[in-house]
N, C-alpha and C. Protein backbone atom coordinates (compact mmCIF):
# COMPACT_ATOMS: atom_id res chain seq x y z
N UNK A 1 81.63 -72.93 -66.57
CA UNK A 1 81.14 -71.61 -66.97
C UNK A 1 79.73 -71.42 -66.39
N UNK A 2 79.27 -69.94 -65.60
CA UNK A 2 78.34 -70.04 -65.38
C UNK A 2 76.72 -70.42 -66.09
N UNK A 3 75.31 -70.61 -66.12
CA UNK A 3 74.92 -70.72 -67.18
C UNK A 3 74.42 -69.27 -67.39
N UNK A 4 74.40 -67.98 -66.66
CA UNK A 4 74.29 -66.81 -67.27
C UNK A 4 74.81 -66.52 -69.00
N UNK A 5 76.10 -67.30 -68.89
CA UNK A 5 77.23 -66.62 -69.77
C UNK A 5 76.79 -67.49 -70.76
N UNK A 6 76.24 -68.82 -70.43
CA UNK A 6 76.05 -69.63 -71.34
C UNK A 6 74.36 -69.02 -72.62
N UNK A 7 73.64 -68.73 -71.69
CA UNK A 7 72.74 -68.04 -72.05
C UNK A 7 72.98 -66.43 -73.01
N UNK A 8 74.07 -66.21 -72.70
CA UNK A 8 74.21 -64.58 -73.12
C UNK A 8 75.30 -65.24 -74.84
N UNK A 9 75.93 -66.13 -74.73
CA UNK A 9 76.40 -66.51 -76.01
C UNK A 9 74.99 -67.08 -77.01
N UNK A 10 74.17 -68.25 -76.31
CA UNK A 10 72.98 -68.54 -77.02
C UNK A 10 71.85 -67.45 -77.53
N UNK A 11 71.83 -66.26 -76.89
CA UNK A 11 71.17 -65.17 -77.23
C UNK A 11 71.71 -64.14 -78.26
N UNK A 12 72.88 -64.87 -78.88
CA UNK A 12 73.51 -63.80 -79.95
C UNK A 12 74.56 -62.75 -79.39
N UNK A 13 74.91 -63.20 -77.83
CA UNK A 13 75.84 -62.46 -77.12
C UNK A 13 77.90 -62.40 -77.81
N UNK A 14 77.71 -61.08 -77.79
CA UNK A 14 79.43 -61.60 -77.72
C UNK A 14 80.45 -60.97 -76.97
N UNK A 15 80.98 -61.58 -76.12
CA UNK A 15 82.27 -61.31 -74.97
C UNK A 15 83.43 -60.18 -75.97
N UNK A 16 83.41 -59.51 -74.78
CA UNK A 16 84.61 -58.32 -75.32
C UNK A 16 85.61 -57.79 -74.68
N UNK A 17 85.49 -58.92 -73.13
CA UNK A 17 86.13 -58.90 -72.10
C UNK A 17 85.86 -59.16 -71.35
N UNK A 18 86.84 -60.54 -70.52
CA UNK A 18 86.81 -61.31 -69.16
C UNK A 18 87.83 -60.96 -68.07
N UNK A 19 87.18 -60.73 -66.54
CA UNK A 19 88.01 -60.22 -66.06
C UNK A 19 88.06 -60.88 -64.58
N UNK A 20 88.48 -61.67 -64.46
CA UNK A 20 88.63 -62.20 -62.79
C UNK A 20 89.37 -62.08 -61.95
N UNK A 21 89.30 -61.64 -60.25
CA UNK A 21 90.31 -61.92 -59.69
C UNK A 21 89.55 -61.96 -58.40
N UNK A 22 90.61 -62.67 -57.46
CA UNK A 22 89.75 -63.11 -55.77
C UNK A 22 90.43 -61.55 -55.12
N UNK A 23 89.96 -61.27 -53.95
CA UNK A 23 90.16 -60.46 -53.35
C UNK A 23 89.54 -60.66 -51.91
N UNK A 24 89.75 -60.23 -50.96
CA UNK A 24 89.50 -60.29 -49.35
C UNK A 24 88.16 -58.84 -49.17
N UNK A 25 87.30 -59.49 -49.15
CA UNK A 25 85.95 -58.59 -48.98
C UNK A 25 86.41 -57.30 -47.58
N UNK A 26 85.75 -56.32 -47.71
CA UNK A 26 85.92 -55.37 -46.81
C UNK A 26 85.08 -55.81 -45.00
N UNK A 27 83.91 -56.59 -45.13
CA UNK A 27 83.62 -57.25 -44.13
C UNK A 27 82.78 -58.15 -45.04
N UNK A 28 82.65 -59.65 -43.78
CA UNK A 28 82.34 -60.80 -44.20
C UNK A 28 80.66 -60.54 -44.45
N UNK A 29 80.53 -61.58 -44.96
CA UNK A 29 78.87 -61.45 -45.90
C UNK A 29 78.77 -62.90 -45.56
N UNK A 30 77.33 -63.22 -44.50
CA UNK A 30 76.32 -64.23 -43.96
C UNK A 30 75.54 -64.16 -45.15
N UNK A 31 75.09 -65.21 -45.51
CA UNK A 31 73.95 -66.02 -46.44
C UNK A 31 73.47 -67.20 -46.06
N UNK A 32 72.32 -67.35 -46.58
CA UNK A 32 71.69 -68.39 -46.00
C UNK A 32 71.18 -69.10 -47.50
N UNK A 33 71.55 -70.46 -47.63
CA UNK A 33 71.42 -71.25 -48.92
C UNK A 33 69.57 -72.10 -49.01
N UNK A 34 69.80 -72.56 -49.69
CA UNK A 34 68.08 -72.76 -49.69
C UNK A 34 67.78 -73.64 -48.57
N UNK A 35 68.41 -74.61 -48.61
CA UNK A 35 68.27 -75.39 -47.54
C UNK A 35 68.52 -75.01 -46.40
N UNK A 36 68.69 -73.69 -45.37
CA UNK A 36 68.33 -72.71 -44.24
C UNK A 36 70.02 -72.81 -43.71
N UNK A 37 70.78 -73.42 -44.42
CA UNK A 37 72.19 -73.28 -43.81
C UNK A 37 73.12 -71.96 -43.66
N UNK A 38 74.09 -71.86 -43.07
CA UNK A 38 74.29 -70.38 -42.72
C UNK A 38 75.88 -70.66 -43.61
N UNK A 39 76.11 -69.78 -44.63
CA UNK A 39 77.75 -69.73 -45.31
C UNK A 39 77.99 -68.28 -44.92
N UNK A 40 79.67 -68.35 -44.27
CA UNK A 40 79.98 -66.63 -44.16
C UNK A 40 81.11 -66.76 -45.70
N UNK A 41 81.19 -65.79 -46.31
CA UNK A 41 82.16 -65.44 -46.90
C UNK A 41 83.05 -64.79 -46.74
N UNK A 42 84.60 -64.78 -46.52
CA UNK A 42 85.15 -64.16 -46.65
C UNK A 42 86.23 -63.74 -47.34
N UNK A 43 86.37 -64.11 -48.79
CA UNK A 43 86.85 -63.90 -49.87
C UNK A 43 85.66 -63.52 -51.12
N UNK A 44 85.89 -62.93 -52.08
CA UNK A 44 85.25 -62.95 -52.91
C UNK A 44 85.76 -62.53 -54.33
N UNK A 45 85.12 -63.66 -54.98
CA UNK A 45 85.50 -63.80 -56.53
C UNK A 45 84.94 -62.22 -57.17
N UNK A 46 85.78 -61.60 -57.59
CA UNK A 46 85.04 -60.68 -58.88
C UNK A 46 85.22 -61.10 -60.34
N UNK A 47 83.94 -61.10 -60.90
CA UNK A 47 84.27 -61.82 -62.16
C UNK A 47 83.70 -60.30 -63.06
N UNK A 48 84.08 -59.58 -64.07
CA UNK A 48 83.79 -58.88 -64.41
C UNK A 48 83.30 -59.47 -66.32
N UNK A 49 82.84 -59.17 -66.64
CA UNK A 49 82.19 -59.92 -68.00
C UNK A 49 81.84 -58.62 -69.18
N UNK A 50 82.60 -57.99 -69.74
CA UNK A 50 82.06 -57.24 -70.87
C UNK A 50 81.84 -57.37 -72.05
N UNK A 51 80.14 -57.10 -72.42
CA UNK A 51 79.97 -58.37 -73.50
C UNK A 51 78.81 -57.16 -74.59
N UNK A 52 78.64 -57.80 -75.66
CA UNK A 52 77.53 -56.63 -77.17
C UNK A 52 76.33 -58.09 -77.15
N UNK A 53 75.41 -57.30 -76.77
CA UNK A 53 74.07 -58.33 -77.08
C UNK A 53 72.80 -57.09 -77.21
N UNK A 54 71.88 -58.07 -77.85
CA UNK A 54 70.06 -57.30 -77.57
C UNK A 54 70.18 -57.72 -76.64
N UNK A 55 69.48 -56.09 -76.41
CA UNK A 55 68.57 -55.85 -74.99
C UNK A 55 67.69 -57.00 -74.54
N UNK A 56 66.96 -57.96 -75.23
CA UNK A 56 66.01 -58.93 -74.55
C UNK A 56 66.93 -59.80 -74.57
N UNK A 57 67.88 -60.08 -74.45
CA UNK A 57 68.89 -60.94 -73.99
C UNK A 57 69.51 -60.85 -72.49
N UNK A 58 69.14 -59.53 -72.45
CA UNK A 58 69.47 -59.55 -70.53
C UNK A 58 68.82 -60.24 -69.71
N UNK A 59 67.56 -59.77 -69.93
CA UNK A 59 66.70 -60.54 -68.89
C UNK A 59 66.97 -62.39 -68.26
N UNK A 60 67.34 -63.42 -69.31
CA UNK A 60 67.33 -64.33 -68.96
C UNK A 60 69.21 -64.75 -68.62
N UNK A 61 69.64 -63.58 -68.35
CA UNK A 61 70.96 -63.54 -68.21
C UNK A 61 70.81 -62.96 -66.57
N UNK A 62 69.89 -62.25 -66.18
CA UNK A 62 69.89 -61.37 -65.14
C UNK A 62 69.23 -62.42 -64.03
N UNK A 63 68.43 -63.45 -64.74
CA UNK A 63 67.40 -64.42 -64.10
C UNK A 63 68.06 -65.56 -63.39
N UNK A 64 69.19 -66.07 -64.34
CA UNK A 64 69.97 -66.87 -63.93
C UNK A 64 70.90 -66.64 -63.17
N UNK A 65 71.73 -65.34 -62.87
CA UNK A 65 71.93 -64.99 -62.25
C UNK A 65 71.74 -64.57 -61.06
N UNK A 66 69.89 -64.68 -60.71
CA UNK A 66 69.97 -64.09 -59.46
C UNK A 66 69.34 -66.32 -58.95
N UNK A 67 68.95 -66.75 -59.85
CA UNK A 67 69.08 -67.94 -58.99
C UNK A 67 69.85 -68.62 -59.15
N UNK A 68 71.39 -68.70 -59.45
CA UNK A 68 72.44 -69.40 -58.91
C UNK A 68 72.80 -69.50 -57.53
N UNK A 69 73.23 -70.13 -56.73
CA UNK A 69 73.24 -70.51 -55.30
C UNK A 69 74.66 -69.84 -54.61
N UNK A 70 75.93 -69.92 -56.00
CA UNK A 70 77.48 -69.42 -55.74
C UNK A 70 77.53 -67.97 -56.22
N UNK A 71 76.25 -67.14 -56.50
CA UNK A 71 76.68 -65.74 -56.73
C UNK A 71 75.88 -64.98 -55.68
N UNK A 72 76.93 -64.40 -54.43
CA UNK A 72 76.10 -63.46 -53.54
C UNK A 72 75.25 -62.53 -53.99
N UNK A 73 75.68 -61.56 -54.80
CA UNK A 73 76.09 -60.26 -55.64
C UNK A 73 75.79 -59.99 -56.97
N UNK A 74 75.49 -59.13 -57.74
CA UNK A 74 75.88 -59.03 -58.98
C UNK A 74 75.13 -57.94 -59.62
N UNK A 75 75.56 -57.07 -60.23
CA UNK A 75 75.04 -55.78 -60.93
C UNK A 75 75.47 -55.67 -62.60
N UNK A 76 74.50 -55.72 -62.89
CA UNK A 76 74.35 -55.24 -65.01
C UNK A 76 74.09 -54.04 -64.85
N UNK A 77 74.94 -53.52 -65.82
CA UNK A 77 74.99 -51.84 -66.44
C UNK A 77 74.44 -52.23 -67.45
N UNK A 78 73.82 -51.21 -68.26
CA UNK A 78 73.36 -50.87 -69.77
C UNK A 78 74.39 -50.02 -69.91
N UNK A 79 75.03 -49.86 -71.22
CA UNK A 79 75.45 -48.72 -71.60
C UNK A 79 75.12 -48.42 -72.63
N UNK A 80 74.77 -47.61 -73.06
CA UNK A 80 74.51 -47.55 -74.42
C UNK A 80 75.45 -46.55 -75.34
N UNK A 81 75.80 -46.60 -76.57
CA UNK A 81 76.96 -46.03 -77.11
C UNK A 81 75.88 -45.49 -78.15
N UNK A 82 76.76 -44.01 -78.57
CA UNK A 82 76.33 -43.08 -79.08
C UNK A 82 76.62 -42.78 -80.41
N UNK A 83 75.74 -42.81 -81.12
CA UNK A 83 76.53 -42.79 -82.58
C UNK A 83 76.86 -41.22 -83.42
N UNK A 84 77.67 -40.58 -84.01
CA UNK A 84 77.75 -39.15 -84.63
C UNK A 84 77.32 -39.10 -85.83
């Protein structure tokens, strides 16, 4: 499990839907890993994650996420729901 997710359960997070599947990217995506090596991708995992947490719970969800080494990609929505 990534440790994003691990972090977003320790923050009082709770999952409300997991959603994965591989798929063949529209064109390949070059990266370069810390150590200056060159990876092309050309598949890519979508992992979709819909989850109820505080707001200061993103941040160290968003952090870990951008320094993991196996996630090219990745975008958080807020949504916020409306009450009557």
């Amino acid at each position: 499990m990534l440790p994003a997710i691990q972090l977003l359960a320790a923050g009082g997070g709770m999952y409300v839907e997991v959603f994965n599947r591989v798929t063949p990217l529209a064109y390949n995506i070059i990266k370069k890993n810390k150590l200056g090596e060159t990876n092309t991708y050309l598949d890519g995992i979508y992992f979709r994650c819909t989850y109820l947490t505080k707001f200061e719970s993103i941040t160290p969800v968003v952090t870990a996420l951008t320094a993991h080494h196996d996630i090219i990609r990745f975008y958080s929505l807020n949504i916020k729901k409306k009450y009557n």
